[in-house]
ModelCIF file with pLDDT and N, C-alpha, C, O atoms, coordinates in Angstrom:
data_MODEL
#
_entry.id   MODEL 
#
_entity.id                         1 
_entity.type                       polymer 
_entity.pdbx_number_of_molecules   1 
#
_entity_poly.entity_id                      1 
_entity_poly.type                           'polypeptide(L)' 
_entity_poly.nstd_linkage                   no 
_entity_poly.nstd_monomer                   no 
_entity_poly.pdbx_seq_one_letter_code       
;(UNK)(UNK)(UNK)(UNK)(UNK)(UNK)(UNK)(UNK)(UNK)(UNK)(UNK)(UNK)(UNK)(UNK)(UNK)(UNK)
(UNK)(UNK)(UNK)(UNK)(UNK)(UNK)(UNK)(UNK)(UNK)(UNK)(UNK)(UNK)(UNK)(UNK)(UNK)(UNK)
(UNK)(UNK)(UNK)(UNK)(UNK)(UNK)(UNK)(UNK)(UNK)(UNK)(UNK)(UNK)(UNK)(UNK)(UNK)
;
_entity_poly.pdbx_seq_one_letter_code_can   XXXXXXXXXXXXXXXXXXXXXXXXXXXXXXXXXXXXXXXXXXXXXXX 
_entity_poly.pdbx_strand_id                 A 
#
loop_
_entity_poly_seq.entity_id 
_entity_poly_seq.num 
_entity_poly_seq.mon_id 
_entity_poly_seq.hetero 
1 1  UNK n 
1 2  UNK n 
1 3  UNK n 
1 4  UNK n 
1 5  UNK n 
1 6  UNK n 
1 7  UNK n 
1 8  UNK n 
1 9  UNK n 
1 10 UNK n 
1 11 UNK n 
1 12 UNK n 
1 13 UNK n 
1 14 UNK n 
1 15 UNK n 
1 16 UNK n 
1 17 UNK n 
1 18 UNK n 
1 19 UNK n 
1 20 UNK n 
1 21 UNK n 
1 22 UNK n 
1 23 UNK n 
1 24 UNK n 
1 25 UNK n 
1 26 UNK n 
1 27 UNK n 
1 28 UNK n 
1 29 UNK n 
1 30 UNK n 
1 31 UNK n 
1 32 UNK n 
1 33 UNK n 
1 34 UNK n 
1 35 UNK n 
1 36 UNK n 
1 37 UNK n 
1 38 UNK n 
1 39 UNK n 
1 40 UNK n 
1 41 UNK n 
1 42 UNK n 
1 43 UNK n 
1 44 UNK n 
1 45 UNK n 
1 46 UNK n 
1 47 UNK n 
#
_struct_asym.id          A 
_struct_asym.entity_id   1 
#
loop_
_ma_qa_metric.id 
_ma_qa_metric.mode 
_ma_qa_metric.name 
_ma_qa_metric.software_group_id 
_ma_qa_metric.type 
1 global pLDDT . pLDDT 
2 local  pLDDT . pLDDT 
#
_ma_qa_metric_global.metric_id      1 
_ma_qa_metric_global.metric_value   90.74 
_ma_qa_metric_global.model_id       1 
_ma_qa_metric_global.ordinal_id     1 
#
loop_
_ma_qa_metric_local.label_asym_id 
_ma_qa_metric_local.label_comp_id 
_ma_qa_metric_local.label_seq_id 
_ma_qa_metric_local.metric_id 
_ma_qa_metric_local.metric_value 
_ma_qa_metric_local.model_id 
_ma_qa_metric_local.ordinal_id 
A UNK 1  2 86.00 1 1  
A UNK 2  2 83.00 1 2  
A UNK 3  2 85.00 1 3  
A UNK 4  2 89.00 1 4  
A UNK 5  2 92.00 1 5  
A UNK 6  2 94.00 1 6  
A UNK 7  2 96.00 1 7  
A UNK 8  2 96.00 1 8  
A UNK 9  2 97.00 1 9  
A UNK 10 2 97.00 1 10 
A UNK 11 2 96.00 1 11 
A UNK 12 2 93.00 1 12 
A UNK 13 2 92.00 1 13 
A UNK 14 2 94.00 1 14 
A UNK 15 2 97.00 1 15 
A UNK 16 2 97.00 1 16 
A UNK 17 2 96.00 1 17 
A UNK 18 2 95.00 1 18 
A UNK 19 2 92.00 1 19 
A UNK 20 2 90.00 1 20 
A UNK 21 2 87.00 1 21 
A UNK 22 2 87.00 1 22 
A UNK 23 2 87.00 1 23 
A UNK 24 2 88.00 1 24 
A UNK 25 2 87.00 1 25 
A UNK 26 2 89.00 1 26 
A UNK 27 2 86.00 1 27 
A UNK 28 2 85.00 1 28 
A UNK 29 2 89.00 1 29 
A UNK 30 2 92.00 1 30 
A UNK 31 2 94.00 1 31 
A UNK 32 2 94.00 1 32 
A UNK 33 2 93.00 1 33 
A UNK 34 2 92.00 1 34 
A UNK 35 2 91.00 1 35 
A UNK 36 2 85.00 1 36 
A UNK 37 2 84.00 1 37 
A UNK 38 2 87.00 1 38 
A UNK 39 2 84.00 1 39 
A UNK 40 2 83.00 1 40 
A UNK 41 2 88.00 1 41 
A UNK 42 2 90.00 1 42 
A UNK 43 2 92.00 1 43 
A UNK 44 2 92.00 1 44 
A UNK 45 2 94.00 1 45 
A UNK 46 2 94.00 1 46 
A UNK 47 2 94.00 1 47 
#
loop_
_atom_site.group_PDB 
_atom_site.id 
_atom_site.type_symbol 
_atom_site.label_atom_id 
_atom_site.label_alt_id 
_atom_site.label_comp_id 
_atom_site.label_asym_id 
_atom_site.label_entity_id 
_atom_site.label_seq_id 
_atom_site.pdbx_PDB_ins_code 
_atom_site.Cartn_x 
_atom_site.Cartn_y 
_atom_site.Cartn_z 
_atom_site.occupancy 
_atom_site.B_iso_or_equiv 
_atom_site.pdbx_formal_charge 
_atom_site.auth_seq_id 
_atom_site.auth_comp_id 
_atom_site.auth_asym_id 
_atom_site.auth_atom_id 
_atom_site.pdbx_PDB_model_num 
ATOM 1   N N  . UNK A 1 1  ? -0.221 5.558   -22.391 1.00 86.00 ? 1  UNK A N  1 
ATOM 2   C CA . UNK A 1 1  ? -0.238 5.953   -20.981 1.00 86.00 ? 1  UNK A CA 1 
ATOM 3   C C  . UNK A 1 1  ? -0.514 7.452   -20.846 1.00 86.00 ? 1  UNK A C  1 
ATOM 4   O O  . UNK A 1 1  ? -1.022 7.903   -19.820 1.00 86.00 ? 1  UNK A O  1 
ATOM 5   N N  . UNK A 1 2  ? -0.107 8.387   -22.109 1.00 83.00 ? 2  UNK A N  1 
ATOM 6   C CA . UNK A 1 2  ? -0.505 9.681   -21.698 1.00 83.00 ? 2  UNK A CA 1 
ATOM 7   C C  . UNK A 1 2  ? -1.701 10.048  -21.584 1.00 83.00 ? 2  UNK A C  1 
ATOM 8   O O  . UNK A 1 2  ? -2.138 10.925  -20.838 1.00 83.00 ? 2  UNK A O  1 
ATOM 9   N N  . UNK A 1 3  ? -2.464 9.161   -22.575 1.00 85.00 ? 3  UNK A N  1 
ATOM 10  C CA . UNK A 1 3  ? -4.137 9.227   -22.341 1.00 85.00 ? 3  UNK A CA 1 
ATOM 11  C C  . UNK A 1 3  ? -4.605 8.863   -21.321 1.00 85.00 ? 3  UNK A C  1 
ATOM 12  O O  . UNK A 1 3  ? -5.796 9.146   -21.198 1.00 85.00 ? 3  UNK A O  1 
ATOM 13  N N  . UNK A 1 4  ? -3.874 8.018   -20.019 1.00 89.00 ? 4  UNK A N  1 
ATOM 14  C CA . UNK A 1 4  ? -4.740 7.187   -19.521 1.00 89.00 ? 4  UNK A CA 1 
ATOM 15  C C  . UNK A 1 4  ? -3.742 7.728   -17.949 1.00 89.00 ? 4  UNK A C  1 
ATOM 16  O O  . UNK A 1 4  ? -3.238 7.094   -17.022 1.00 89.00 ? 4  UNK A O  1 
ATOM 17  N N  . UNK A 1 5  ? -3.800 8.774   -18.199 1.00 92.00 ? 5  UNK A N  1 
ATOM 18  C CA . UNK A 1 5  ? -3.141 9.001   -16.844 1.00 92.00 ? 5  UNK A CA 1 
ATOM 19  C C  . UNK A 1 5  ? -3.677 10.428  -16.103 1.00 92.00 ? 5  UNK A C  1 
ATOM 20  O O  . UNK A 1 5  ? -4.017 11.340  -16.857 1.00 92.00 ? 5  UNK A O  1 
ATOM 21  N N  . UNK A 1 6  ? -3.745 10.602  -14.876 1.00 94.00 ? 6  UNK A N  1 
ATOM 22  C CA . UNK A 1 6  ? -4.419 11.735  -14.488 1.00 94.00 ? 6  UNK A CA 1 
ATOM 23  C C  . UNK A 1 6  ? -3.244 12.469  -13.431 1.00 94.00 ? 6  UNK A C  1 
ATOM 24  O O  . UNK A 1 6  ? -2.847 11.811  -12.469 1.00 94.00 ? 6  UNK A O  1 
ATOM 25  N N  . UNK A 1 7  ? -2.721 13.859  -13.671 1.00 96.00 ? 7  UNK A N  1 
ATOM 26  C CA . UNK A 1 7  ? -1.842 14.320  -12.385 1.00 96.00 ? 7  UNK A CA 1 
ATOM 27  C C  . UNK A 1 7  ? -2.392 14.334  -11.243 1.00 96.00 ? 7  UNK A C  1 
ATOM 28  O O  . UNK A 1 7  ? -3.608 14.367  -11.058 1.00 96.00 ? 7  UNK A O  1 
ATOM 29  N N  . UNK A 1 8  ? -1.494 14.309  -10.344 1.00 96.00 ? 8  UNK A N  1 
ATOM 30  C CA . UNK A 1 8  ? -2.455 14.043  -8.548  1.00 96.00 ? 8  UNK A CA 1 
ATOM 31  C C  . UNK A 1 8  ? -1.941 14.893  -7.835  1.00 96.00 ? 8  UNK A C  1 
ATOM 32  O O  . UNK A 1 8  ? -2.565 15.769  -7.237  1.00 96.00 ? 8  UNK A O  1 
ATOM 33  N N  . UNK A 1 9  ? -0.448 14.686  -7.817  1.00 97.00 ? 9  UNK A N  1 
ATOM 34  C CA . UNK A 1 9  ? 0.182  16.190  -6.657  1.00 97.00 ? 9  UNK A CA 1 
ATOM 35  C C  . UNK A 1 9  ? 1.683  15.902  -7.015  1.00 97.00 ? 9  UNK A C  1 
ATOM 36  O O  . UNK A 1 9  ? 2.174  15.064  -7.771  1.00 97.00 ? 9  UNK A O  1 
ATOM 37  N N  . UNK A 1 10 ? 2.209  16.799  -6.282  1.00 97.00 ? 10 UNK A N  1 
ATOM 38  C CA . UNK A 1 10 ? 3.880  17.068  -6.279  1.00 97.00 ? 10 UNK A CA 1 
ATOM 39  C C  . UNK A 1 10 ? 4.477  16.626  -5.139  1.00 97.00 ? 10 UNK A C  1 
ATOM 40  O O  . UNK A 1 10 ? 3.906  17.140  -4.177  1.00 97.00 ? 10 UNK A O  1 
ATOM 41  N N  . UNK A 1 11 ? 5.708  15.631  -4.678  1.00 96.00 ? 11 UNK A N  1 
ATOM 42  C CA . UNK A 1 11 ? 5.972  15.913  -3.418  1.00 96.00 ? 11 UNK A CA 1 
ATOM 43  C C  . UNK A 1 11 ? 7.555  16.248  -3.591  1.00 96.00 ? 11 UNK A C  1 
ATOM 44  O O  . UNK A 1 11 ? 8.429  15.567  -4.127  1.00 96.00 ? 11 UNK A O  1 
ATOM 45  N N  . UNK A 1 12 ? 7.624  17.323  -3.060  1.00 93.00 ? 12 UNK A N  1 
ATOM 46  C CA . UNK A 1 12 ? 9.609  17.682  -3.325  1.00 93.00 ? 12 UNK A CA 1 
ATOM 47  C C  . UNK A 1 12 ? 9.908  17.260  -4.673  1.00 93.00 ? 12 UNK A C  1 
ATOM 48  O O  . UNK A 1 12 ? 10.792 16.445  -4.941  1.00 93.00 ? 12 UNK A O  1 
ATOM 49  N N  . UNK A 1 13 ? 8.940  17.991  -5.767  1.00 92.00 ? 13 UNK A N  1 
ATOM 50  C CA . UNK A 1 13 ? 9.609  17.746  -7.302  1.00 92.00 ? 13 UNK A CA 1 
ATOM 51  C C  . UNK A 1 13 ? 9.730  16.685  -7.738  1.00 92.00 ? 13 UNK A C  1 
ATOM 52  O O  . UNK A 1 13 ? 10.669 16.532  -8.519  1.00 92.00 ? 13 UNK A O  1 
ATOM 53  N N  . UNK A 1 14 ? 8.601  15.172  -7.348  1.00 94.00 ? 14 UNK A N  1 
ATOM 54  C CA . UNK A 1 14 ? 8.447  14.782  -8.031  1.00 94.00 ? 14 UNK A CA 1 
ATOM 55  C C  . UNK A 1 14 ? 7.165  14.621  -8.107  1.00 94.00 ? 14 UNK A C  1 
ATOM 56  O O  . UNK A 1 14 ? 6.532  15.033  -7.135  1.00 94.00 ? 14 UNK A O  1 
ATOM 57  N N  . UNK A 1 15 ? 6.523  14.104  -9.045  1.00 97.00 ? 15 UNK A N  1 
ATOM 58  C CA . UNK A 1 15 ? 5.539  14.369  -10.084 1.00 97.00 ? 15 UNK A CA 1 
ATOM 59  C C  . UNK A 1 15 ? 4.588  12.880  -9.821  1.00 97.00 ? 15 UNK A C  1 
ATOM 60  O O  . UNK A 1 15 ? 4.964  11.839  -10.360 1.00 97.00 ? 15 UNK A O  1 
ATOM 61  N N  . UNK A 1 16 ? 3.555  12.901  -9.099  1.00 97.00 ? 16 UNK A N  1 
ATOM 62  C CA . UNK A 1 16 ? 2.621  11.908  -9.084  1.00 97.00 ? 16 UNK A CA 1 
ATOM 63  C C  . UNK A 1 16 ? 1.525  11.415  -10.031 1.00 97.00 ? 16 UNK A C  1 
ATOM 64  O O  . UNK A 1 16 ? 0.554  12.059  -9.633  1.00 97.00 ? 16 UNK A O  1 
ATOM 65  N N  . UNK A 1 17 ? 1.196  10.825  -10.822 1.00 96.00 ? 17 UNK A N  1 
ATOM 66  C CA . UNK A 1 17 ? 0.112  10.384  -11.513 1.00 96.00 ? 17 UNK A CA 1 
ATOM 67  C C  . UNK A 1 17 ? -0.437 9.152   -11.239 1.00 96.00 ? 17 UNK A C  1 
ATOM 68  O O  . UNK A 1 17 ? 0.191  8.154   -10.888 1.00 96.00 ? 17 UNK A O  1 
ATOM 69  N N  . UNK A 1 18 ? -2.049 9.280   -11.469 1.00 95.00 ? 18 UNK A N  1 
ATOM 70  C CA . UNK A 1 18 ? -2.523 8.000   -11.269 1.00 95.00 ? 18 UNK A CA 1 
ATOM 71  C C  . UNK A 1 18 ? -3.016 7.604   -12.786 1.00 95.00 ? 18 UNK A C  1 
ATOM 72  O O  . UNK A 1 18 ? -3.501 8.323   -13.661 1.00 95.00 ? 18 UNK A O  1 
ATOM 73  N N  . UNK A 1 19 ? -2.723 6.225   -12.781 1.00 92.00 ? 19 UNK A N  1 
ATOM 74  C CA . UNK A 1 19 ? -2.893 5.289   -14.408 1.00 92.00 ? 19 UNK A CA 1 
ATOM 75  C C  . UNK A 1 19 ? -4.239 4.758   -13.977 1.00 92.00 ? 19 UNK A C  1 
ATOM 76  O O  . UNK A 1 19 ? -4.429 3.870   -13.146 1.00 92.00 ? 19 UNK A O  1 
ATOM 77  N N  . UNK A 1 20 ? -5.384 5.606   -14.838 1.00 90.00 ? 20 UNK A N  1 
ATOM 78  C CA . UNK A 1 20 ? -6.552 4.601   -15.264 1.00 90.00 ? 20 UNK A CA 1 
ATOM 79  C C  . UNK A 1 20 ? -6.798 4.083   -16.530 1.00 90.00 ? 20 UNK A C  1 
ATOM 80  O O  . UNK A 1 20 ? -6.243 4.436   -17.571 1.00 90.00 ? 20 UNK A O  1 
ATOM 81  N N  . UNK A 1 21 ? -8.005 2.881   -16.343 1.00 87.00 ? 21 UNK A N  1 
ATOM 82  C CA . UNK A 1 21 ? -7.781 2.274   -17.570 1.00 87.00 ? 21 UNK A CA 1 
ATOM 83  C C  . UNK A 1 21 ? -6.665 1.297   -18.405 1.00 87.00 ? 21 UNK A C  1 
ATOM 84  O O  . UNK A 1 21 ? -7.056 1.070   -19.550 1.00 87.00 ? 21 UNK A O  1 
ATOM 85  N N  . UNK A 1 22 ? -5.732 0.851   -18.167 1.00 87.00 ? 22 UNK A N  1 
ATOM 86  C CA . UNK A 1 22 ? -5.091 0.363   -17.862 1.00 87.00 ? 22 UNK A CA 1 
ATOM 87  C C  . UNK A 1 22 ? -4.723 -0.790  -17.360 1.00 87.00 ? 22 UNK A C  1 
ATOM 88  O O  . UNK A 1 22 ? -4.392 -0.408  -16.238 1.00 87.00 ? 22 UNK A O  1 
ATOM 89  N N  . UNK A 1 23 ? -4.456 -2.412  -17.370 1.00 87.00 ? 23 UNK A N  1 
ATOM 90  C CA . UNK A 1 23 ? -4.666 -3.441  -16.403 1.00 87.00 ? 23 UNK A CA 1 
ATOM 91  C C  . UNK A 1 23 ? -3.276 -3.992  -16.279 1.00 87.00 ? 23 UNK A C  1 
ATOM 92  O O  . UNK A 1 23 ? -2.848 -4.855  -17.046 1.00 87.00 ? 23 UNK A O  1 
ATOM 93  N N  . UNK A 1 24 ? -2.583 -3.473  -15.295 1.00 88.00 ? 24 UNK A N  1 
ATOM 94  C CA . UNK A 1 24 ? -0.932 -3.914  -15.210 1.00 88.00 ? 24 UNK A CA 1 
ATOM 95  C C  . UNK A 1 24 ? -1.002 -5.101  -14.086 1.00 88.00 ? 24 UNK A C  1 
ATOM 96  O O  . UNK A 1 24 ? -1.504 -5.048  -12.963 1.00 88.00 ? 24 UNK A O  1 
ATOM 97  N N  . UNK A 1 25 ? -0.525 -5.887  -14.559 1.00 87.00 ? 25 UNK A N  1 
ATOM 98  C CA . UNK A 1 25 ? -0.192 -7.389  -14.436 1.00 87.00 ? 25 UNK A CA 1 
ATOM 99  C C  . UNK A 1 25 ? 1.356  -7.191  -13.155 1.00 87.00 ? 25 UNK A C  1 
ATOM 100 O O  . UNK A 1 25 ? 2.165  -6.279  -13.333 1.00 87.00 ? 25 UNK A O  1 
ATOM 101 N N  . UNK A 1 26 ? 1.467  -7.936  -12.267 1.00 89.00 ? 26 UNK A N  1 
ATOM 102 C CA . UNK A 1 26 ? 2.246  -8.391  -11.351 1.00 89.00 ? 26 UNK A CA 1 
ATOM 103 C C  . UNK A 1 26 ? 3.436  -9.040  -11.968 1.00 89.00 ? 26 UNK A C  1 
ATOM 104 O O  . UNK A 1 26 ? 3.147  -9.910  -12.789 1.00 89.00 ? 26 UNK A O  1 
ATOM 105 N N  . UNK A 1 27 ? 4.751  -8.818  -11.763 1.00 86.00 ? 27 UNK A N  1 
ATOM 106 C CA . UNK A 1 27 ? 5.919  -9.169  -12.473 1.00 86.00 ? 27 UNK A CA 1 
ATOM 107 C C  . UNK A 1 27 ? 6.671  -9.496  -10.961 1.00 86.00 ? 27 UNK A C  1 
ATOM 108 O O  . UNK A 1 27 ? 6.326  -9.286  -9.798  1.00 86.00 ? 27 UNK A O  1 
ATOM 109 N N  . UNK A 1 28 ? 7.850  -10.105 -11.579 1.00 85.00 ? 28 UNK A N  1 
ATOM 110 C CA . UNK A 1 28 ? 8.925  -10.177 -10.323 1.00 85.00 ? 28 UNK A CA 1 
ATOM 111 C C  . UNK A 1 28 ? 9.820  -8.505  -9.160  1.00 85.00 ? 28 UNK A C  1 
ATOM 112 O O  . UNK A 1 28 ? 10.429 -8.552  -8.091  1.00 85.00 ? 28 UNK A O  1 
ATOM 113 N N  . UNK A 1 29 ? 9.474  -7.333  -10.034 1.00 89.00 ? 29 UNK A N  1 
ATOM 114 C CA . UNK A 1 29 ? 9.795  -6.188  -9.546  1.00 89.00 ? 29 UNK A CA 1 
ATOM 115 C C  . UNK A 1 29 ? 8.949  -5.741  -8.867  1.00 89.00 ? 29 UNK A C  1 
ATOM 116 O O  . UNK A 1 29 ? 9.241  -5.143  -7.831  1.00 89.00 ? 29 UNK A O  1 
ATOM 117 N N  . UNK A 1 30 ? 7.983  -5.870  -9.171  1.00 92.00 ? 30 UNK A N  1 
ATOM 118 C CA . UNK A 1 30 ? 6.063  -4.878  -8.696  1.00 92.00 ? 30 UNK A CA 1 
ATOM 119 C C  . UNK A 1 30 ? 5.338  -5.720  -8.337  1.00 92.00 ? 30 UNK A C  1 
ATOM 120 O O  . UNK A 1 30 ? 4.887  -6.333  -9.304  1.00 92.00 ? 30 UNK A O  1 
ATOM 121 N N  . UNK A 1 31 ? 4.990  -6.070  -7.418  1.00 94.00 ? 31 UNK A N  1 
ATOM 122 C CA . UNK A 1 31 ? 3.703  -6.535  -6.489  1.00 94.00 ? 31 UNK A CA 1 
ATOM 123 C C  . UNK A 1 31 ? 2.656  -5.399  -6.280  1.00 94.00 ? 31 UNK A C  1 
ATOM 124 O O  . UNK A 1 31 ? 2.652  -4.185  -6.078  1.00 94.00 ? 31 UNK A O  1 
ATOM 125 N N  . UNK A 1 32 ? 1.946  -6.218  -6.404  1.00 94.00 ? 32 UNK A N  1 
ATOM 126 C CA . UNK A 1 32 ? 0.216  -5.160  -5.379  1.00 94.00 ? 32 UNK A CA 1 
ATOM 127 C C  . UNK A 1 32 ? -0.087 -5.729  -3.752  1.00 94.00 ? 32 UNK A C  1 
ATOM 128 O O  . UNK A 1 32 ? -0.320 -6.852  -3.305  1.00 94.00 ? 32 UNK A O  1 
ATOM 129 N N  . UNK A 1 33 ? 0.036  -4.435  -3.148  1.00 93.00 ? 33 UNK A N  1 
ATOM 130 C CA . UNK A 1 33 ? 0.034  -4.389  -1.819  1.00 93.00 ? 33 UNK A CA 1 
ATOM 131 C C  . UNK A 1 33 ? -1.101 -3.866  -1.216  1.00 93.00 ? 33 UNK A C  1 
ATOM 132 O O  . UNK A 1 33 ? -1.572 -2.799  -1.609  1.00 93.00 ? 33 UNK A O  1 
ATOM 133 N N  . UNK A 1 34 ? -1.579 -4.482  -0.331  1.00 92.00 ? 34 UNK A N  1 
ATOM 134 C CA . UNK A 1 34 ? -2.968 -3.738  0.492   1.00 92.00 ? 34 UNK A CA 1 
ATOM 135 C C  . UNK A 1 34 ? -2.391 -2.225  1.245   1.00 92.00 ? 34 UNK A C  1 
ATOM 136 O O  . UNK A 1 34 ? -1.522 -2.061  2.101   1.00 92.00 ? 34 UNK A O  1 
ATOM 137 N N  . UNK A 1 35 ? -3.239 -1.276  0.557   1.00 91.00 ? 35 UNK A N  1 
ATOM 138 C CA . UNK A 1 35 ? -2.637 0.150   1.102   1.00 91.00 ? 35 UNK A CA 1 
ATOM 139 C C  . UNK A 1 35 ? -2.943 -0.065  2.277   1.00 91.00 ? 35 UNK A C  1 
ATOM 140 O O  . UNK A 1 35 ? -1.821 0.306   2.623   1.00 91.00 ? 35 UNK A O  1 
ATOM 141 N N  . UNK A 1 36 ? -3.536 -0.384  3.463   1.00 85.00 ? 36 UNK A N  1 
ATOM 142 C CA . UNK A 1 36 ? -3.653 -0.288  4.430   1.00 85.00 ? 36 UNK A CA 1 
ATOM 143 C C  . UNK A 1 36 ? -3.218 -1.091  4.983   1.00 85.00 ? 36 UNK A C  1 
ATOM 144 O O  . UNK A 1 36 ? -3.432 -1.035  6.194   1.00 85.00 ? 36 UNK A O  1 
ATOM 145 N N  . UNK A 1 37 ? -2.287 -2.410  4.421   1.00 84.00 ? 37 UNK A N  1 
ATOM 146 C CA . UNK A 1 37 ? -1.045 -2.669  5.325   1.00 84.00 ? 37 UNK A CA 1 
ATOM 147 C C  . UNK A 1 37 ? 0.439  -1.455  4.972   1.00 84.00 ? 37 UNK A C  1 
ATOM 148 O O  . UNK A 1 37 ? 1.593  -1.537  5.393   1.00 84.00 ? 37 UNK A O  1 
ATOM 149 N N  . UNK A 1 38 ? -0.073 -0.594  4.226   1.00 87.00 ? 38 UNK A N  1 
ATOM 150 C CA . UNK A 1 38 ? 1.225  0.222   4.345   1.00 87.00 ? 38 UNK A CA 1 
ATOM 151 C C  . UNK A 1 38 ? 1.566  1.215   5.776   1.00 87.00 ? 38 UNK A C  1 
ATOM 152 O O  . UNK A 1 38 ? 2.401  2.031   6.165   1.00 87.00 ? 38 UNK A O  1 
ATOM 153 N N  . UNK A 1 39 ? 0.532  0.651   6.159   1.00 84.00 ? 39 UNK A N  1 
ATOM 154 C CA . UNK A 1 39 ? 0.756  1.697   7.537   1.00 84.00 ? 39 UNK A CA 1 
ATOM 155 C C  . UNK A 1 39 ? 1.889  1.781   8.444   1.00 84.00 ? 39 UNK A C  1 
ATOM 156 O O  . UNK A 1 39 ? 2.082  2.676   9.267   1.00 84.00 ? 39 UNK A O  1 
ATOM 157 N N  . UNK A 1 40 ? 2.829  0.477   8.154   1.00 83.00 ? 40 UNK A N  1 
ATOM 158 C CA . UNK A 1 40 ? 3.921  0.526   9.363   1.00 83.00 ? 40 UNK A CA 1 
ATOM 159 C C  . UNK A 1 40 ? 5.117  0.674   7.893   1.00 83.00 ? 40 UNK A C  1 
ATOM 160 O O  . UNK A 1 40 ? 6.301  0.485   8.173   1.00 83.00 ? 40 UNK A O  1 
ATOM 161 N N  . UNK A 1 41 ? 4.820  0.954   6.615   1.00 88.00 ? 41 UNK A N  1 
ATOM 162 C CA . UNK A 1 41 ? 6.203  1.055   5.876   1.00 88.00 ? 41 UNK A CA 1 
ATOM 163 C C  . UNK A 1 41 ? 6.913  2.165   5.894   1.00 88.00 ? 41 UNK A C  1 
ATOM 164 O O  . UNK A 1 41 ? 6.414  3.149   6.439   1.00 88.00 ? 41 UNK A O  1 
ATOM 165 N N  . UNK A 1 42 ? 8.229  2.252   5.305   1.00 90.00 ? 42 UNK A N  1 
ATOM 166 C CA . UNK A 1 42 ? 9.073  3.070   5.165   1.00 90.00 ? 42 UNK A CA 1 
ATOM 167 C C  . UNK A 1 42 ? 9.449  3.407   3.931   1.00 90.00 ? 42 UNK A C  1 
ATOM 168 O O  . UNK A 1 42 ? 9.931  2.445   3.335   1.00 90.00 ? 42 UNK A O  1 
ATOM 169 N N  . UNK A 1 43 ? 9.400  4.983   2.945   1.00 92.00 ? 43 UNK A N  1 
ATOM 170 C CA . UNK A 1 43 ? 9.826  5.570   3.903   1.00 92.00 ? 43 UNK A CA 1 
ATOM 171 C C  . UNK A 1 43 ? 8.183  6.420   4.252   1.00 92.00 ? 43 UNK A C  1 
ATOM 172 O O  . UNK A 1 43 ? 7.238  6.149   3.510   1.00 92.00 ? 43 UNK A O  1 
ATOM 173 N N  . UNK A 1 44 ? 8.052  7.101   5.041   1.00 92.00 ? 44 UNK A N  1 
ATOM 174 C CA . UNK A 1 44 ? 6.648  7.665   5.667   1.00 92.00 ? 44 UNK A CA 1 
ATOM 175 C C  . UNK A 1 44 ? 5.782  8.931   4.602   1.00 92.00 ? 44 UNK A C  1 
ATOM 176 O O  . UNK A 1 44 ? 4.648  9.410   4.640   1.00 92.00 ? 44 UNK A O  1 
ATOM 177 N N  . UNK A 1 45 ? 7.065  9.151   3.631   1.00 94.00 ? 45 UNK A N  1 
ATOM 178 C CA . UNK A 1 45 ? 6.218  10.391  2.575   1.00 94.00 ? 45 UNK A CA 1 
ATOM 179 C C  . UNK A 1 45 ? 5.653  9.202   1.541   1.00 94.00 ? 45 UNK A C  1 
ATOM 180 O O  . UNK A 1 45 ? 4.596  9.233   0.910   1.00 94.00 ? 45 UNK A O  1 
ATOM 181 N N  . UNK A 1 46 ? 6.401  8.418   1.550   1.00 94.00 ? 46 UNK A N  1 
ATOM 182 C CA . UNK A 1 46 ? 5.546  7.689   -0.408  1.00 94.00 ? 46 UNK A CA 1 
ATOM 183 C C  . UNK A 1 46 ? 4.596  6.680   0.845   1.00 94.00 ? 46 UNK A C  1 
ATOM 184 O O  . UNK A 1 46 ? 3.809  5.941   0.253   1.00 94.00 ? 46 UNK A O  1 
ATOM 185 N N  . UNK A 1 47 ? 4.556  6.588   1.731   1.00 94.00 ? 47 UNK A N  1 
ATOM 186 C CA . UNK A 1 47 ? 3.426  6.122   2.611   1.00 94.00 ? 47 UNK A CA 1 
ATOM 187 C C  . UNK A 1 47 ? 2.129  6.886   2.330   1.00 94.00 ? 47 UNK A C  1 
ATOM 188 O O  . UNK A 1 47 ? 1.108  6.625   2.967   1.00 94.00 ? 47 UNK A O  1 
#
């Protein structure tokens, strides 16, 4: 993952990266969500 990860930004100290390359599979904790139904979620910064 350290190879395959790129920094993106900071928000209030914590530390964003995006994982390319990579093909992570859907489990019972993590779903994939259409970002643009995130528009009405909470909370409004990790929006």
């Amino acid at each position: 993952i350290d190879n395959n990860s790129i920094y993106l930004f900071e928000i209030d100290g914590v530390n964003f990266f995006l994982l390319i390359n990579i093909n992570v599979e859907e489990e019972e904790k993590w779903k994939y969500e259409t970002i643009l139904m995130l528009r009405d979620a909470n909370p409004m910064w990790k929006v």
